[in-house]
Every structure is written in structure tokens, then in C-alpha cells.
Protein backbone atom coordinates (compact mmCIF):
# COMPACT_ATOMS: atom_id res chain seq x y z
CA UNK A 1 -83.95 38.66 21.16
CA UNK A 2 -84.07 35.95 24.59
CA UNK A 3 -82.88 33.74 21.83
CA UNK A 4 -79.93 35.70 20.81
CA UNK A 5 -78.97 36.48 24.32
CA UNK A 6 -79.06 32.66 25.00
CA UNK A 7 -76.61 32.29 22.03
CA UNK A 8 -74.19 34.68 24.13
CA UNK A 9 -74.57 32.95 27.60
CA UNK A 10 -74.18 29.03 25.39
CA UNK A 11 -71.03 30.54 23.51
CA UNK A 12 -69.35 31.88 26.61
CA UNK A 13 -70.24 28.54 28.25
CA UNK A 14 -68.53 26.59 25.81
CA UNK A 15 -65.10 28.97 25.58
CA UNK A 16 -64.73 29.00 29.20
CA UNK A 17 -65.57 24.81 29.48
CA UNK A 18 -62.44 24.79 26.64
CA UNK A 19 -59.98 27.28 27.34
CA UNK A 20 -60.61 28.27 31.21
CA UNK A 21 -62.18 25.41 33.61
CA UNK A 22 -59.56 23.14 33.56
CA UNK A 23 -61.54 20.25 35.57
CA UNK A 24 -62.14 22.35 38.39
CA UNK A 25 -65.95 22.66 40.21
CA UNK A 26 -68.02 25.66 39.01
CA UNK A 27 -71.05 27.28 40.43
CA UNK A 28 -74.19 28.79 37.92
CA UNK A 29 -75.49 31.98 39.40
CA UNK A 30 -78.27 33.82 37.39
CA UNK A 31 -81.13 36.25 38.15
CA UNK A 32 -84.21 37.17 36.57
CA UNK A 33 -83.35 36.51 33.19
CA UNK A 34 -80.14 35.94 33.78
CA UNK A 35 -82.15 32.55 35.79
CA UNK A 36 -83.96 31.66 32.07
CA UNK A 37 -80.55 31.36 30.22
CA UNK A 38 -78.76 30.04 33.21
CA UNK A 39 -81.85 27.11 33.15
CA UNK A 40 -81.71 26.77 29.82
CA UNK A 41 -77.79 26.04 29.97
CA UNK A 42 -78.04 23.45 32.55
CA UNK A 43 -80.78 21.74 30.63
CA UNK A 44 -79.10 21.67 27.13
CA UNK A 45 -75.35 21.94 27.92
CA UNK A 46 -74.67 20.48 31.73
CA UNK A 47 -77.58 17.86 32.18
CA UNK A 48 -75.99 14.18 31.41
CA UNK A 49 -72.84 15.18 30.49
CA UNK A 50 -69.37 15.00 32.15
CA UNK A 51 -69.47 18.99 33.49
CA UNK A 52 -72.31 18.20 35.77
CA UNK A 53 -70.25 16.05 38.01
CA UNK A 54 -67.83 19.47 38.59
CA UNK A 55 -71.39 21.54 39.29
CA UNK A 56 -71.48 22.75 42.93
CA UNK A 57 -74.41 24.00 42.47
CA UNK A 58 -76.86 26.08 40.19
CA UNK A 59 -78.30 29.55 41.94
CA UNK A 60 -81.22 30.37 39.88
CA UNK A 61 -82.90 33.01 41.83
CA UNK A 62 -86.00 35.15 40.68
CA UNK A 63 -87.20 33.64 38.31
CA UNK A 64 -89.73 30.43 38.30
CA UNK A 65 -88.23 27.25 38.39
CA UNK A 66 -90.87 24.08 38.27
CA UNK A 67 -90.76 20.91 39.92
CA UNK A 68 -93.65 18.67 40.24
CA UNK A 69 -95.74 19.16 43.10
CA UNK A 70 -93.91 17.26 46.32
CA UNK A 71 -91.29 16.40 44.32
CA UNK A 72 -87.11 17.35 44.20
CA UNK A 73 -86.48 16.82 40.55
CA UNK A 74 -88.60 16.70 37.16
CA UNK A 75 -90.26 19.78 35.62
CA UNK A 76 -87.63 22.69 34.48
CA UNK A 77 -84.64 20.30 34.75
CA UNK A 78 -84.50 16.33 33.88
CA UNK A 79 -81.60 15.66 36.72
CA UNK A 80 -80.65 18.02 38.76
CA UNK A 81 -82.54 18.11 42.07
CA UNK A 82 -83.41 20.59 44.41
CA UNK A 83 -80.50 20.98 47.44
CA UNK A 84 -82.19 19.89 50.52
CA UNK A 85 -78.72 19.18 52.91
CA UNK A 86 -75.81 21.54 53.37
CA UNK A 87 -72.82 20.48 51.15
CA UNK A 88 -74.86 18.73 48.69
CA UNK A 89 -73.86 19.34 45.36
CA UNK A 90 -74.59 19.14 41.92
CA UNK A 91 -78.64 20.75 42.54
CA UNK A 92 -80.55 23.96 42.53
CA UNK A 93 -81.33 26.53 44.55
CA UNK A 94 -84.16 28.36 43.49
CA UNK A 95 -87.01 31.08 44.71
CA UNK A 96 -88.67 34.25 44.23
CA UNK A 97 -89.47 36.36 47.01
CA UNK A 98 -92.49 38.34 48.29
CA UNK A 99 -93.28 39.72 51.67
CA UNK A 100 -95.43 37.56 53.86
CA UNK A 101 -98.48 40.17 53.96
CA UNK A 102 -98.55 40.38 50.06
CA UNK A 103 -98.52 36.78 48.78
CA UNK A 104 -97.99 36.25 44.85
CA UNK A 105 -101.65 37.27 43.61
CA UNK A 106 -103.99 35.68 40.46
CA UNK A 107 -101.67 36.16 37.52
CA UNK A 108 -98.60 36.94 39.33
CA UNK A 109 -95.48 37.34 36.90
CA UNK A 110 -94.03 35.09 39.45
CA UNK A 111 -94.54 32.10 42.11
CA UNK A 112 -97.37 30.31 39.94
CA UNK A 113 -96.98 27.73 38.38
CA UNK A 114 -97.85 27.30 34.59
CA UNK A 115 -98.14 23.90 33.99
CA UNK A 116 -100.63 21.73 35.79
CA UNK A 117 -99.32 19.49 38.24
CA UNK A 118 -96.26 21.49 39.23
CA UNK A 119 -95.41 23.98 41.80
CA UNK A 120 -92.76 27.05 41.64
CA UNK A 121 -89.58 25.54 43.53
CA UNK A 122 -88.50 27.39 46.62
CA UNK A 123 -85.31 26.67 48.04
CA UNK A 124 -84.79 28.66 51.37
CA UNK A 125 -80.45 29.13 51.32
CA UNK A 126 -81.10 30.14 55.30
CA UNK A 127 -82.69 26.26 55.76
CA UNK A 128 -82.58 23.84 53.56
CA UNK A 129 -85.42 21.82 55.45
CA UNK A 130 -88.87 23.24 55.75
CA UNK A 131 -88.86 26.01 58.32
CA UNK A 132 -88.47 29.66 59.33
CA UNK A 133 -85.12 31.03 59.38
CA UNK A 134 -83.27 34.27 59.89
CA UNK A 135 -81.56 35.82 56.74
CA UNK A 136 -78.17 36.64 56.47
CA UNK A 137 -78.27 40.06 54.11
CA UNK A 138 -76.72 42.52 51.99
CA UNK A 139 -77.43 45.56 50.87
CA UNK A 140 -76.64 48.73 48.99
CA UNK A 141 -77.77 51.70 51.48
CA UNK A 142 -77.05 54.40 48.60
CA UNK A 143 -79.66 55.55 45.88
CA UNK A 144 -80.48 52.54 43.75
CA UNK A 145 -83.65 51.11 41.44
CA UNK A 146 -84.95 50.06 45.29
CA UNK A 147 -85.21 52.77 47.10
CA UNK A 148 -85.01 56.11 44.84
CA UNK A 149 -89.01 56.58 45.59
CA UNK A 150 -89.03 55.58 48.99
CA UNK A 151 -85.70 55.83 51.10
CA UNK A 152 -84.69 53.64 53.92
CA UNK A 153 -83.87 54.49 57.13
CA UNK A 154 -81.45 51.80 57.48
CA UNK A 155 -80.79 53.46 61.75
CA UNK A 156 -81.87 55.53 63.89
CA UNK A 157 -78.93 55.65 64.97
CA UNK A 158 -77.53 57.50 61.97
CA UNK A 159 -76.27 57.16 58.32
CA UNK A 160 -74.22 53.80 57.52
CA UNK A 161 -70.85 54.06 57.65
CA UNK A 162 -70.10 52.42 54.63
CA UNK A 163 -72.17 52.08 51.47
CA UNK A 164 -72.33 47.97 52.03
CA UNK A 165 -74.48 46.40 54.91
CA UNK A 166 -75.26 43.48 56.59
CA UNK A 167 -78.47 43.11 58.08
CA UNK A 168 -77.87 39.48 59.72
CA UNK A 169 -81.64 38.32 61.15
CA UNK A 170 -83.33 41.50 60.47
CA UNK A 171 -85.67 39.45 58.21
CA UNK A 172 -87.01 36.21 58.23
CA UNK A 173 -88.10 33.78 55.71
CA UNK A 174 -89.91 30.34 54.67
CA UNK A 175 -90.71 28.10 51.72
CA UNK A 176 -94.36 28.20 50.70
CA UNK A 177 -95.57 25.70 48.58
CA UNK A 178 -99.62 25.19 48.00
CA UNK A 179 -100.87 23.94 44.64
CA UNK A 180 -98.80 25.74 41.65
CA UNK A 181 -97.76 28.51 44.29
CA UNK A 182 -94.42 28.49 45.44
CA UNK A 183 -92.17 31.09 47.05
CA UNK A 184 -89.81 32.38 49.72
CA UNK A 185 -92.38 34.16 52.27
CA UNK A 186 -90.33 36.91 54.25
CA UNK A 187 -90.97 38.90 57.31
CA UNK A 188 -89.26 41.81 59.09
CA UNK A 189 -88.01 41.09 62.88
CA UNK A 190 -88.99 44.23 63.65
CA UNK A 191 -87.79 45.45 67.23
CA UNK A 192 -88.34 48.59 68.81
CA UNK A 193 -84.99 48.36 70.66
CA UNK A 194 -83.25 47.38 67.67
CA UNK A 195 -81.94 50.58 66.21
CA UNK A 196 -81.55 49.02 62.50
CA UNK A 197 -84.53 49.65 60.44
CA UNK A 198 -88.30 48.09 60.33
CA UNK A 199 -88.66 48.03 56.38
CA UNK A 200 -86.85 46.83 53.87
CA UNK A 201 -86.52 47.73 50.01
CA UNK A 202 -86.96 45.49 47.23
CA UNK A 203 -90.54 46.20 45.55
CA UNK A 204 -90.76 46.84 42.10
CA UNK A 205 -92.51 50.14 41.38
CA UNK A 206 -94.77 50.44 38.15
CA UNK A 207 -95.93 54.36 37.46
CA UNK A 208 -95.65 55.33 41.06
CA UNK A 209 -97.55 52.13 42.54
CA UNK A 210 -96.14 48.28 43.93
CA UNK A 211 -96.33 45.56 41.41
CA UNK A 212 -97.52 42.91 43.95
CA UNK A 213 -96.85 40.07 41.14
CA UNK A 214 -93.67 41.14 40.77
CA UNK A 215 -92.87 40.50 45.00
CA UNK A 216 -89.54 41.52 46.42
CA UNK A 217 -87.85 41.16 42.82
CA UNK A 218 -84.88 43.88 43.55
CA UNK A 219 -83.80 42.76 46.56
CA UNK A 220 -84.11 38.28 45.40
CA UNK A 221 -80.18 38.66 46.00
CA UNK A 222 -79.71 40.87 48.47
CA UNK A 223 -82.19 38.86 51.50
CA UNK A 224 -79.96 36.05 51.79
CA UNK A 225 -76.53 37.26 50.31
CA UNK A 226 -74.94 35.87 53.32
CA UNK A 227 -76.77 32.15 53.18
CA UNK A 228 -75.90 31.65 49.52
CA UNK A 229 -72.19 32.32 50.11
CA UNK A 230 -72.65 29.65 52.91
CA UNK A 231 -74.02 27.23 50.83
CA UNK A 232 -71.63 27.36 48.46
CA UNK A 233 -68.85 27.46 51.02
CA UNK A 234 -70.07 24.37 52.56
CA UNK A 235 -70.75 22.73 48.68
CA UNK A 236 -66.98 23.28 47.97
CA UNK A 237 -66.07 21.77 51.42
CA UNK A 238 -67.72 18.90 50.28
CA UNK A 239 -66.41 18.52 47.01
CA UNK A 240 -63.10 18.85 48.24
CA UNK A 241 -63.32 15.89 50.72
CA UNK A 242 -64.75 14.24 47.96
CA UNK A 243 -68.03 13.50 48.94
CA UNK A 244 -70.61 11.95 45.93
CA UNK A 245 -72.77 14.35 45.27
CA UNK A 246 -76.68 13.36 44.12
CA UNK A 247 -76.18 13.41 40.61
């Protein structure tokens, strides 16, 4: 079935590239397994060919992306490289997230490697250099797959007054890379005179109990909503002063 579902994303690729692009810069954006086709795609249909000049960049979030350990580039893709400067363009950003107290464990779904010799790439869109950094998120504050078991008190101050909210430094986050473990370590600021909530969503839930290989899988997006429009803002900037890219 992955490789019918491929056939969809590779098809729709194609028509767009011929009827719809037109020369102009595009940006890849995929989750989960939206990230495996997306990967797949840049591998077989962008890599080495004249579309990957036009790439601003390829957001392939939550799922595992390899690169060889200490390394930008080689593993999961041939060419494209890891972003490491704001407005760089034509590379990946890539991570899956899991809180800082429960690290990706022995046989994790994801943030191990599989192959020896490389690492799980983590790309933190709130720094691009090694580092802490406050997050820049959204979220969905009504009933959804992340909190229908365990609400969030998103103020104490009362109910949000829209559906949509931005939680800008409320969590924290940093690239952790040791052996074939990578990921996006994240924290909650919490403050007691801070009237936004201590806790946020974005475990998966198996028969009533955390998944901790499965980290902060529902909420990959959401933590740094804010930092990935950034990036890209700052990608097309680029492109449209014409600056080479790395490719």
C-alpha cells in the first residue's frame, strides 16, 4: 500500500512540475508518512535534476531522516544537505520530537538510527546552530487526537479566545545527537507568574498509556509552527535576491 501511496504523491509531483510550477521556487512539507514519500520524492524525482535549483527547502518533520554521524549530507538523501544558516536553500529540515525527561528509549519507532554509522538528523527551525532556543508555536486548543484523554489548561486565566494559539517561548528546544540517536529535546518554560499553561499536548496514547517511542509525534508541527514559517520566509528572501544556494 506505502507503494501505491508513493505512486499518488510521484504522479501529483510530476502534473504540478508540468502544468502548475511555471519556474517558480517550491517548498516540500511532509509529516510522518507524509515525510517517507516526501523523502522518497526528493531522492528519485528532485536530486540532480533541474527542479532542485527552484527547492527552498524540504520540511520533513517526524519521521527519521539519516545522515552520517557529524555529517550535513549522505545517508537518506545523496545532495541535499541539512540547513545550518538562515536563508539557505535548497536543504532539509528535519526532526522528531520528544520531551527532554523521556528521551527516545531501546527500540524507539523514532530518533534511532538503523543503519550503523548514522545518526537521526535534527534540525532545530528555532536555531539553526547547536543550541537551546525558544519555540515559536501553534496550536489547536479544541478537542483533537492530543488532548481528548487529557485536556489542557491552556490559562488560568480562562478559555482561549479563539480556537488558534500561539504559545511564543512557552517551550524550549535543542538538537541531540549521540551515536544513532538524534532528536529535537524540548522543555516547558514553566513560570508560576505566567498565566499560560505548564504542559503541553502532543503524546501519542496507546490503550490508555504514553508510547514513549513514539515522543511528541502529534504536536512535531505544532512546537515550532512559527520558526518554520520563518525559515521559509527568510529562504524565499534569499532566493529572491538571488543568492546561490548550497546545491
Amino acid at each position: 500500500m506505502i507503494g501505491l501511496a508513493y505512486g499518488d504523491v510521484a504522479s501529483a509531483w510530476r502534473y504540478y512540475l508540468e502544468r502548475h510550477n511555471q519556474g517558480r521556487p517550491f517548498v516540500l512539507i511532509g509529516h510522518s508518512q507524509g515525510t517517507i514519500h516526501l523523502s522518497r520524492l526528493l531522492r528519485e524525482e528532485i536530486e540532480g535534476r533541474d527542479s532542485a535549483k527552484r527547492m527552498l527547502s524540504a520540511l520533513l518533520i517526524g519521521f527519521n531522516v539519516e545522515v552520517p554521524e557529524g555529517k550535513l549530507v549522505g545517508g537518506t538523501f545523496a545532495k541535499a544537505p541539512l540547513c545550518t544558516r538562515v536563508g539557505e536553500t535548497g536543504c532539509v529540515v528535519s526532526y522528531v520530537s520528544f520531551r527532554a525527561t523521556n528521551p527516545p528509549p531501546p527500540g524507539a519507532l523514532f530518533g534511532r538510527a538503523l543503519r550503523p554509522g548514522m545518526t537521526v538528523a535534527c534540525t532545530n527551525p528555532a536555531r539553526l546552530v547547536r543550541g537551546s532556543a525558544r519555540l515559536d508555536s501553534y496550536w489547536y486548543s479544541g478537542p483533537s487526537a492530543t488532548t481528548t484523554s487529557n485536556p489542557v489548561q491552556w490559562s488560568s486565566a480562562g478559555s482561549p479566545p479563539t480556537p488558534f494559539l500561539r504559545t511564543a517561548g512557552l517551550a524550549s528546544a535543542a538538537c541531540v545527537n549521540k551515536g544513532p540517536l538524534g532528536y529535537l529535546s524540548v522543555v516547558v518554560n514553566a513560570d508560576p507568574s505566567d498565566a499560560r499553561t505548564d504542559r503541553i499536548p502532543g503524546d501519542v496514547t496507546l490503550g490508555g498509556r504514553t508510547a514513549p517511542g513514539w515522543g511528541l509525534h502529534l504536536a512535531d508541527m505544532n512546537l515550532a509552527m512559527g520558526d518554520l514559517i520563518a525559515l521559509v520566509e527568510a529562504q524565499a528572501e534569499a532566493y529572491r535576491r538571488g543568492r546561490p544556494s548550497r546545491r
